[in-house]
C-alpha atoms as a PDB file:
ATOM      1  CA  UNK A   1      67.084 -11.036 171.359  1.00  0.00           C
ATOM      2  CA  UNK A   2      69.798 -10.256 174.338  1.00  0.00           C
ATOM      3  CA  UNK A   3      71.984  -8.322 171.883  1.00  0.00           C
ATOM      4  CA  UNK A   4      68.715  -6.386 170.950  1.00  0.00           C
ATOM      5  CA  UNK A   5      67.482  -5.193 174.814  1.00  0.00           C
ATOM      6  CA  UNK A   6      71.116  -4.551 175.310  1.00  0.00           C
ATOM      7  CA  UNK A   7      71.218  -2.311 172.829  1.00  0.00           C
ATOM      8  CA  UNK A   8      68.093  -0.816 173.396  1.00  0.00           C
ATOM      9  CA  UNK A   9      69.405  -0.196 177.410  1.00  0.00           C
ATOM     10  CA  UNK A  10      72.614   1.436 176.283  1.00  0.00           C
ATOM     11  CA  UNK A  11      70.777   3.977 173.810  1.00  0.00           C
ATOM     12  CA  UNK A  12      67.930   4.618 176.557  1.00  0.00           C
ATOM     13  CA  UNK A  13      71.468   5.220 178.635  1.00  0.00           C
ATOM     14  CA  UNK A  14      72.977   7.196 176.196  1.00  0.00           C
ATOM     15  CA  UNK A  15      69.528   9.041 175.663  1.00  0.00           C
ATOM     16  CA  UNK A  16      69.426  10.659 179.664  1.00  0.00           C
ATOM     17  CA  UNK A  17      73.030  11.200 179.523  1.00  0.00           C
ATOM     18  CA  UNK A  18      72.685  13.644 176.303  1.00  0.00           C
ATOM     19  CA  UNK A  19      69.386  15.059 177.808  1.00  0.00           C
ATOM     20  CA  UNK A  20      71.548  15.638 181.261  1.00  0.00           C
ATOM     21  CA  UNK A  21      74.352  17.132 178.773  1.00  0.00           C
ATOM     22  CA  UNK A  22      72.010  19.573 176.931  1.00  0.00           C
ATOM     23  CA  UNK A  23      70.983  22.836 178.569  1.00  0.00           C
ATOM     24  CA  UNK A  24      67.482  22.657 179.149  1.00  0.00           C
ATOM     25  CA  UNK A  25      66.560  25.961 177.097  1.00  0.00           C
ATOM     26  CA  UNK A  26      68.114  24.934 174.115  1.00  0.00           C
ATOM     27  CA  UNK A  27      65.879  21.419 174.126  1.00  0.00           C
ATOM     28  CA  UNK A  28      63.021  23.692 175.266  1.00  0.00           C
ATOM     29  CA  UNK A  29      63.178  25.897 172.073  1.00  0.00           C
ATOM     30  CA  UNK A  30      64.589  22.795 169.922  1.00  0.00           C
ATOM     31  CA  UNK A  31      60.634  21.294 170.947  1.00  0.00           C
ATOM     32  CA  UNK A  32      58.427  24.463 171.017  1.00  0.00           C
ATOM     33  CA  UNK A  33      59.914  25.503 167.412  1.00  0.00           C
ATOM     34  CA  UNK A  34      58.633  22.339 166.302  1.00  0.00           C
ATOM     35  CA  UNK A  35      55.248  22.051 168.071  1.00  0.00           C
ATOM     36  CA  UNK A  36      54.483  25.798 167.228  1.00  0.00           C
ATOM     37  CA  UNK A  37      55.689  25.071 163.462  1.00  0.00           C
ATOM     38  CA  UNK A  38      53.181  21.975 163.492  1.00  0.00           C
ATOM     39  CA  UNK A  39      50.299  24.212 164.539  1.00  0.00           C
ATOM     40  CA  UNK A  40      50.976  27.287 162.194  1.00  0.00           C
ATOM     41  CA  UNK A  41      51.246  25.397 159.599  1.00  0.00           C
ATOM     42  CA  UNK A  42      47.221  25.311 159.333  1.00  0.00           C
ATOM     43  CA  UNK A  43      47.195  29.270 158.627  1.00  0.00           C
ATOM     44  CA  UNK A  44      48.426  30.773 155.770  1.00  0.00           C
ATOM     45  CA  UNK A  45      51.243  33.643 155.623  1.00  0.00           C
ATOM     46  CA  UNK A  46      51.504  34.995 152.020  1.00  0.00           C
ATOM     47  CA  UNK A  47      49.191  33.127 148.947  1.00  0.00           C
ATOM     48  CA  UNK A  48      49.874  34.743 145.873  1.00  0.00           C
ATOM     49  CA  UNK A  49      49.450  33.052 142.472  1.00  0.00           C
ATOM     50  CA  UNK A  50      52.316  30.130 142.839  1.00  0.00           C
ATOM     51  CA  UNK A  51      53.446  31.562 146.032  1.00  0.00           C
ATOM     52  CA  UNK A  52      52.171  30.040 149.046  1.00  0.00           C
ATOM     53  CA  UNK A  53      54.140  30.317 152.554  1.00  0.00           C
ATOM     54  CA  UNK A  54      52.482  29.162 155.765  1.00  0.00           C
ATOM     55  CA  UNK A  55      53.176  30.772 159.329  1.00  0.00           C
ATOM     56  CA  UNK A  56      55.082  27.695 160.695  1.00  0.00           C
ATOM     57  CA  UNK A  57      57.836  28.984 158.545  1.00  0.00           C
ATOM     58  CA  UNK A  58      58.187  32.028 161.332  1.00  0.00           C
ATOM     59  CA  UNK A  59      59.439  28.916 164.086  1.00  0.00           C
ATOM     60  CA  UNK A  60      60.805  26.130 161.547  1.00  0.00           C
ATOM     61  CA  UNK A  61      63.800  27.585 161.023  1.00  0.00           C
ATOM     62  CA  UNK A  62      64.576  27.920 165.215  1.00  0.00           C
ATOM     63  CA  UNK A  63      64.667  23.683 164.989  1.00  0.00           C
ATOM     64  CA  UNK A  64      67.102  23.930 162.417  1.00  0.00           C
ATOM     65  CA  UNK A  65      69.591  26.347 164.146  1.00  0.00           C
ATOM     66  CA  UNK A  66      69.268  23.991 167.056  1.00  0.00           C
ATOM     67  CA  UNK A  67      70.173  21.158 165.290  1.00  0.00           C
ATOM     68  CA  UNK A  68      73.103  22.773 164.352  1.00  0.00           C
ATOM     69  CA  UNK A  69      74.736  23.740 167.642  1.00  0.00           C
ATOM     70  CA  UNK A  70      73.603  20.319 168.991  1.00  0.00           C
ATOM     71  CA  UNK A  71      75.735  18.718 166.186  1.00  0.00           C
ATOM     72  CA  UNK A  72      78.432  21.178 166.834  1.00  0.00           C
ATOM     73  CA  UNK A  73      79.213  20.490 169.929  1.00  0.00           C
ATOM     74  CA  UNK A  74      77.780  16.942 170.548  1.00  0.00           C
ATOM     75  CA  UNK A  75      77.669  15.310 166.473  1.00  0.00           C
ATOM     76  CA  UNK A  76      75.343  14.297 164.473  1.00  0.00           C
ATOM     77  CA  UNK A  77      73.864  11.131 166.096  1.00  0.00           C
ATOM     78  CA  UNK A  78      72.953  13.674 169.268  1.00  0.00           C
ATOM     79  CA  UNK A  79      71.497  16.457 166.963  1.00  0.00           C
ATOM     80  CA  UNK A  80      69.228  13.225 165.212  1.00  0.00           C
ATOM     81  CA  UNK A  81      68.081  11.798 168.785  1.00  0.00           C
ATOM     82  CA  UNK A  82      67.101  14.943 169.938  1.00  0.00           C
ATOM     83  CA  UNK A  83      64.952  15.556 166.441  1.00  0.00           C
ATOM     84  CA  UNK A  84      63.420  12.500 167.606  1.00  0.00           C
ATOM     85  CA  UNK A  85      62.516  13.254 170.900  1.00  0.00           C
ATOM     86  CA  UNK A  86      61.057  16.518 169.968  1.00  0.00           C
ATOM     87  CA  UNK A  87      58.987  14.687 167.145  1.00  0.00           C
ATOM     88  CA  UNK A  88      57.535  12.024 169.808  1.00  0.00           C
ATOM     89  CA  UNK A  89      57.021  15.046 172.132  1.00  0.00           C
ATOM     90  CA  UNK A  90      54.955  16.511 168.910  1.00  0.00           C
ATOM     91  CA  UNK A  91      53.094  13.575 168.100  1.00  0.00           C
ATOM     92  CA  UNK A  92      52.181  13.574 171.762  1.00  0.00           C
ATOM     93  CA  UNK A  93      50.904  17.423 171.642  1.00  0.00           C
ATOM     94  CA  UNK A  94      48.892  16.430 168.418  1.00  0.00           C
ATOM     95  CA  UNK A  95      47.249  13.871 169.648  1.00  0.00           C
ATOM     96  CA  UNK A  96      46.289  15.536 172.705  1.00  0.00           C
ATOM     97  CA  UNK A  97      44.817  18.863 170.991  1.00  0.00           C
ATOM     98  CA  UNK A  98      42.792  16.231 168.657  1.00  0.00           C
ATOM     99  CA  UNK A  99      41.348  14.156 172.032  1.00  0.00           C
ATOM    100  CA  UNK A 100      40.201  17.778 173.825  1.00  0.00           C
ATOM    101  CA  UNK A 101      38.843  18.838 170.287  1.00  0.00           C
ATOM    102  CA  UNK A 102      36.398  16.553 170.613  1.00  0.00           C
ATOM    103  CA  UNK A 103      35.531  17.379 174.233  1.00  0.00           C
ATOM    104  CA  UNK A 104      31.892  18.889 173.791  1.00  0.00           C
ATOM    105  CA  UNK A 105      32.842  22.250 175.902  1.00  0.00           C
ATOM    106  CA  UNK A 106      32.709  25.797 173.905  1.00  0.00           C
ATOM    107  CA  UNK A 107      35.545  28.274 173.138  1.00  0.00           C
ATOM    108  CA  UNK A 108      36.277  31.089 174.792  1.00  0.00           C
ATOM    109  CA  UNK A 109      36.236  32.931 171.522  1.00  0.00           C
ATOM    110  CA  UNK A 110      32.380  31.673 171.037  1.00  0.00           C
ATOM    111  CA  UNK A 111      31.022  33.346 173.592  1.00  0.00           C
ATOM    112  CA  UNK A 112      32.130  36.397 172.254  1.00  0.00           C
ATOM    113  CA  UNK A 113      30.788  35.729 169.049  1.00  0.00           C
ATOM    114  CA  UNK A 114      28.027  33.819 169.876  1.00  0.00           C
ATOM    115  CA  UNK A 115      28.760  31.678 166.613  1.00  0.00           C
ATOM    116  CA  UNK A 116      29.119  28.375 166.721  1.00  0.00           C
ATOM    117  CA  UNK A 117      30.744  28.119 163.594  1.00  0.00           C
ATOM    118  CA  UNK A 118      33.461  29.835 165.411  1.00  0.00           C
ATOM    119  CA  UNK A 119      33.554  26.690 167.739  1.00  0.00           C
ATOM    120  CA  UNK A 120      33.590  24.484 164.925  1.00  0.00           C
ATOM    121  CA  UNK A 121      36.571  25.920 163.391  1.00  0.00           C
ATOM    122  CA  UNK A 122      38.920  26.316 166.415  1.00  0.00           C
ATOM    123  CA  UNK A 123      38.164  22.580 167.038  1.00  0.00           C
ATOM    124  CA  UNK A 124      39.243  21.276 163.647  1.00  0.00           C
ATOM    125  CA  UNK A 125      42.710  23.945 163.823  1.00  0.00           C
ATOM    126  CA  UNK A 126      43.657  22.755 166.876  1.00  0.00           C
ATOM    127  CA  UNK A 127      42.403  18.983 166.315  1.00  0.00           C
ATOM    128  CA  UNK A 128      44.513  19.115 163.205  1.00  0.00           C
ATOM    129  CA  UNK A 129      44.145  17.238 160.179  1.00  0.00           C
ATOM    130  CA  UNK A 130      46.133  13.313 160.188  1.00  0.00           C
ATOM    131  CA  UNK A 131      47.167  13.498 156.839  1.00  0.00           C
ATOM    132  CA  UNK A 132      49.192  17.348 157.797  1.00  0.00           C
ATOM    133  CA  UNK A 133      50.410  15.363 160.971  1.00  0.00           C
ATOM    134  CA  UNK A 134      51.654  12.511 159.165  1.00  0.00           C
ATOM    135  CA  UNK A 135      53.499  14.601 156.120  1.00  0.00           C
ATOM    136  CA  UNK A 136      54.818  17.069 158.639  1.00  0.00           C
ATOM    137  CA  UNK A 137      56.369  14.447 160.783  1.00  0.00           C
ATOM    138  CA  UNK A 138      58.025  12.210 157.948  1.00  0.00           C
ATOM    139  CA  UNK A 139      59.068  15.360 156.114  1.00  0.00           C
ATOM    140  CA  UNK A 140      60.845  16.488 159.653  1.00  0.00           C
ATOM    141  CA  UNK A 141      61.976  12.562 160.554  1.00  0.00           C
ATOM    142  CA  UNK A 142      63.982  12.766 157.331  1.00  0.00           C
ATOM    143  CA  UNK A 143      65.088  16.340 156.639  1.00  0.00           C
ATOM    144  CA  UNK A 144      66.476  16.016 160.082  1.00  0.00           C
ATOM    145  CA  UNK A 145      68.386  13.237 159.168  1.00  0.00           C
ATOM    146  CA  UNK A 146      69.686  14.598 156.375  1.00  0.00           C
ATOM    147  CA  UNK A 147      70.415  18.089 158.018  1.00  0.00           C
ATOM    148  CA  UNK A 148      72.317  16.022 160.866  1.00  0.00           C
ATOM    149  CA  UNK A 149      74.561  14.158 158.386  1.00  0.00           C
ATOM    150  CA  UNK A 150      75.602  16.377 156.219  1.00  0.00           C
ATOM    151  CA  UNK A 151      76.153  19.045 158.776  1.00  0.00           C
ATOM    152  CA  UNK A 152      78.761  16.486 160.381  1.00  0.00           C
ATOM    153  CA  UNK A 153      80.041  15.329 157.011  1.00  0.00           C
ATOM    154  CA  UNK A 154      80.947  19.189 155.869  1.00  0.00           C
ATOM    155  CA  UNK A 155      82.731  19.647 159.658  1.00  0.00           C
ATOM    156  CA  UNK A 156      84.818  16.807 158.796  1.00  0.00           C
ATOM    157  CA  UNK A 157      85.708  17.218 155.610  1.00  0.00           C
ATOM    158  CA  UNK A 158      86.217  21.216 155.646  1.00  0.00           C
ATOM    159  CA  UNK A 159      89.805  22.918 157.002  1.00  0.00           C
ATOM    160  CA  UNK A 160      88.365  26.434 158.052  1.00  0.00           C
ATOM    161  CA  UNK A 161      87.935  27.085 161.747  1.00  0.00           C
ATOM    162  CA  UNK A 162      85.818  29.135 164.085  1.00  0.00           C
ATOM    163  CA  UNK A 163      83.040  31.203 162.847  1.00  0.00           C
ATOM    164  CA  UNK A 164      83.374  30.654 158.646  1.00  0.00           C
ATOM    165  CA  UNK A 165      83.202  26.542 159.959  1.00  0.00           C
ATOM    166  CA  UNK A 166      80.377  26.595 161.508  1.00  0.00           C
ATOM    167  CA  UNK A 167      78.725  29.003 159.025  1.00  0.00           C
ATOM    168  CA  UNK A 168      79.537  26.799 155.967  1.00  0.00           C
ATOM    169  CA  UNK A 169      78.451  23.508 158.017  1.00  0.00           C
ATOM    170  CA  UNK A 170      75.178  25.383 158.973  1.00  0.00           C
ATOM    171  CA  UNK A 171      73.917  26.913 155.740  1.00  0.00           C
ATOM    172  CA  UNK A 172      74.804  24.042 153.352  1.00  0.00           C
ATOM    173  CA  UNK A 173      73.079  21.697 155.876  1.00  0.00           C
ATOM    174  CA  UNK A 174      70.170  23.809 156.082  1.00  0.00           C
ATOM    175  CA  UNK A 175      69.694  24.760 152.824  1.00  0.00           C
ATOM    176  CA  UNK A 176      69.601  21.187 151.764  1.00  0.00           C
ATOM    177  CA  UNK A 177      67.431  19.812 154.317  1.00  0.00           C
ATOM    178  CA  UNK A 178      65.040  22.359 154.740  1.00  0.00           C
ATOM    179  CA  UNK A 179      64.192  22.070 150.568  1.00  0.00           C
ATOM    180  CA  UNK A 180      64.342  18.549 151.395  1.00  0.00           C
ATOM    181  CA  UNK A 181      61.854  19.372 153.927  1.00  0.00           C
ATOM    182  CA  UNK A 182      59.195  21.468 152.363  1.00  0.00           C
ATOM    183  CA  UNK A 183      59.201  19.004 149.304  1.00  0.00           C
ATOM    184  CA  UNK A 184      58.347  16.145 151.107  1.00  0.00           C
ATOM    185  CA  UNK A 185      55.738  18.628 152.804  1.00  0.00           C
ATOM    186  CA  UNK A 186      54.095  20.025 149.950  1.00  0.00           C
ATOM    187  CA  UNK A 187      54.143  16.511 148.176  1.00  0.00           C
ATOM    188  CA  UNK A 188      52.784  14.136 150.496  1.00  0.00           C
ATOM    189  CA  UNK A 189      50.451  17.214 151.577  1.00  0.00           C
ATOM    190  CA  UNK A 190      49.598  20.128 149.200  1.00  0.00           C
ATOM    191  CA  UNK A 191      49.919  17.745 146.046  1.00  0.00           C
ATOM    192  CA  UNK A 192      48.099  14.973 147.130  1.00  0.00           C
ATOM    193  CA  UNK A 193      45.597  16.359 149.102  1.00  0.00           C
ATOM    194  CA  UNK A 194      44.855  20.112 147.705  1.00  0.00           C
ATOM    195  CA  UNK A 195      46.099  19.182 144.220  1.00  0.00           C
ATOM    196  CA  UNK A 196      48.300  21.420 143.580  1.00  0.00           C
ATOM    197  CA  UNK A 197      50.597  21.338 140.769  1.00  0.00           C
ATOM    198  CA  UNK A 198      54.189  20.614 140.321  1.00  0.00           C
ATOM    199  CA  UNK A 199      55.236  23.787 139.592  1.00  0.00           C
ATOM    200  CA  UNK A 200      53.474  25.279 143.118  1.00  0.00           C
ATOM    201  CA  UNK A 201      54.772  22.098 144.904  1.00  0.00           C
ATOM    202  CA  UNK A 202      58.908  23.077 143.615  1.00  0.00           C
ATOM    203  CA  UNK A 203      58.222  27.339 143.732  1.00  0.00           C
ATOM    204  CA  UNK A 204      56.609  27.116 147.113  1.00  0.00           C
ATOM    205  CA  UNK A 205      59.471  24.483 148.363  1.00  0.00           C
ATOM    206  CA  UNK A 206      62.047  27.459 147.273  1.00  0.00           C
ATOM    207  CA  UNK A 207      60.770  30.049 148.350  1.00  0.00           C
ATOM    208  CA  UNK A 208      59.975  28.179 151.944  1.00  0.00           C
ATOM    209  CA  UNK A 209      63.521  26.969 152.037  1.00  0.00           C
ATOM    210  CA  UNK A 210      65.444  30.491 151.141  1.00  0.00           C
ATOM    211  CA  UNK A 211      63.210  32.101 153.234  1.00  0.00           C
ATOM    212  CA  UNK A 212      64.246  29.982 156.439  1.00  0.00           C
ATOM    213  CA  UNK A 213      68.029  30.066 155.104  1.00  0.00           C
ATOM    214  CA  UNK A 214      67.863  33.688 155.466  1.00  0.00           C
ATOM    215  CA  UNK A 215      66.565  33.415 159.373  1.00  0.00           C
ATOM    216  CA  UNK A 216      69.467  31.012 160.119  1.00  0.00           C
ATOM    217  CA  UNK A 217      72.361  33.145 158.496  1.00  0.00           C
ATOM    218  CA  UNK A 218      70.701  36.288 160.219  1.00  0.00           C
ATOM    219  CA  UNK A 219      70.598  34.470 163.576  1.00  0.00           C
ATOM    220  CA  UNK A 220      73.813  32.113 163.180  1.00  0.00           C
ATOM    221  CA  UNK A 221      76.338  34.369 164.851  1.00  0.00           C
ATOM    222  CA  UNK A 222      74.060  34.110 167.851  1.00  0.00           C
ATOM    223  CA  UNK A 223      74.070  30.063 167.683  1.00  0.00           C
ATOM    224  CA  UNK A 224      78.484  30.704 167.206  1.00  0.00           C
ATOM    225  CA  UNK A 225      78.641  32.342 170.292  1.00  0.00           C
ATOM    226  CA  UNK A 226      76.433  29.903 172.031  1.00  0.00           C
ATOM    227  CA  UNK A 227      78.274  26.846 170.927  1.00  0.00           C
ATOM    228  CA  UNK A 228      81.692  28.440 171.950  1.00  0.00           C
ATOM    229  CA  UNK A 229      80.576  29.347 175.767  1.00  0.00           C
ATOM    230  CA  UNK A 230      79.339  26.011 175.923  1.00  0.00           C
ATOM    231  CA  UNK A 231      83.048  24.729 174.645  1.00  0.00           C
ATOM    232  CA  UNK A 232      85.262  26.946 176.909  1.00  0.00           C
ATOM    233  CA  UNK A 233      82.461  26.056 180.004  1.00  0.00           C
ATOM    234  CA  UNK A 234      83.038  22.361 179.087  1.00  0.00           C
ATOM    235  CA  UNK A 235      79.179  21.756 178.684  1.00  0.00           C
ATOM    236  CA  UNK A 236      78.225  17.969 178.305  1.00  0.00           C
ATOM    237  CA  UNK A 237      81.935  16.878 178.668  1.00  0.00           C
ATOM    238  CA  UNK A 238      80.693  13.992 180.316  1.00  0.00           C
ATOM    239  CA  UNK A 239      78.612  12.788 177.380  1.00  0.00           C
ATOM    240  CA  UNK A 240      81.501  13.392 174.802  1.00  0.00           C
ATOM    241  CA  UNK A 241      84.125  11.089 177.406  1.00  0.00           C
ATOM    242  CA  UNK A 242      81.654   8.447 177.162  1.00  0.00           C
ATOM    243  CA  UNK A 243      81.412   8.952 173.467  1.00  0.00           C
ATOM    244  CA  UNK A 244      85.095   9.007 173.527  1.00  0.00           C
ATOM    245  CA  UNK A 245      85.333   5.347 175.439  1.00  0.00           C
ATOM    246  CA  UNK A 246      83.572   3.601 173.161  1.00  0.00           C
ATOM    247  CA  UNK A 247      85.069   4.734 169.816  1.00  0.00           C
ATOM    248  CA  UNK A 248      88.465   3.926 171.509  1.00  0.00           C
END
């Protein structure tokens, strides 16, 4: 039991030193890309015959470029605590939206309507639905994961340096775990729930997935340039020492 609370001090130590290290926009956008993701998942951005793509698409791919300059500079384990954080922070934001849901006040949007059906449906969008929560959050606990260890494993392993590193570390890792992602997704949700069939579940999971692969190449140079100012600036050197310490 000592070794335990020990442990959990020194990674609740390790946690504010890596939140201290991290510049507070890129943790800001690393949480709002998921919270915003969450929420547009519930509308609908293209729906034709086997292709179905939601709107959370437009912000899931921001987490994942994240992810990848976190890992870049600060590994793996740092890019995975953060994904935690940010899914607490979302469970948090869920739970909240489906408390005030149920708070018997009207919409702004029904008094311009004067429907209360109007009401009715902004409540249950923004109250969510807890089987969406639930597949959204194991789907992002372990594409996260994956995304986070085989972004490190491909840094290790590979010889090429500056941008074409961090390129091939970035796409293969986010290739993988965002079709690890929307499979989970559309499985534990879309399957299960809306019955849709195996062949919508895998085309939709593609399609998803290439889709957000495309965002991160097109935006990837940016996420380079990022991780390199924070290298040369010597950004959260004092959470990589520590790191350092205890490896030696």
């Amino acid at each position: 039991m000592k070794k335990i609370c020990q442990l959990i001090r020194r990674e609740h130590e390790d946690l504010k030193l890596l939140m201290r290290s991290i510049p507070s926009l890129t943790i800001t956008l690393f949480v709002l890309s998921v919270v915003c993701a969450n929420l547009m998942a519930n509308k609908e951005l293209v729906n034709y015959k086997y292709v179905a793509v939601d709107c959370g698409t437009v912000f899931s791919w921001i987490m994942f470029l994240c992810m990848d300059v976190i890992c870049k500079r600060w590994g793996g384990r740092a890019a995975m605590k953060v994904s935690l954080l940010a899914l607490v922070i979302n469970l948090g934001v869920c739970g909240s939206f489906a408390l005030l849901a149920l708070a018997p006040g009207k919409w702004g949007s029904f008094y311009d309507s004067g429907l209360l059906e109007v009401n009715s449906a902004l409540n249950a969008t923004f109250g969510g639905s807890w089987y969406v929560v639930l597949g959204s959050s194991i789907a992002f606990l372990i594409s996260s994961a994956v995304n986070a260890l085989l972004n490190s494993a491909i840094g290790a392993a590979t010889k090429l340096g500056g941008f074409r590193a961090f390129a091939l570390r970035s796409y293969l890792s986010t290739a993988v775990a965002q079709l690890v992602d929307n499979l989970i997704f559309t499985t534990l949700v879309s399957k299960i729930f809306f019955d849709w069939t195996w062949t919508q579940v895998l085309v939709c999971a593609l399609i998803q997935a290439a889709w957000e692969l495309v965002c991160e190449v097109l935006f990837s140079g940016i996420g380079y340039k990022v991780v390199c100012s924070w290298e040369q600036e010597q950004v959260g050197q004092e959470y990589l020492s520590r790191r350092g310490e205890r490896r030696a």
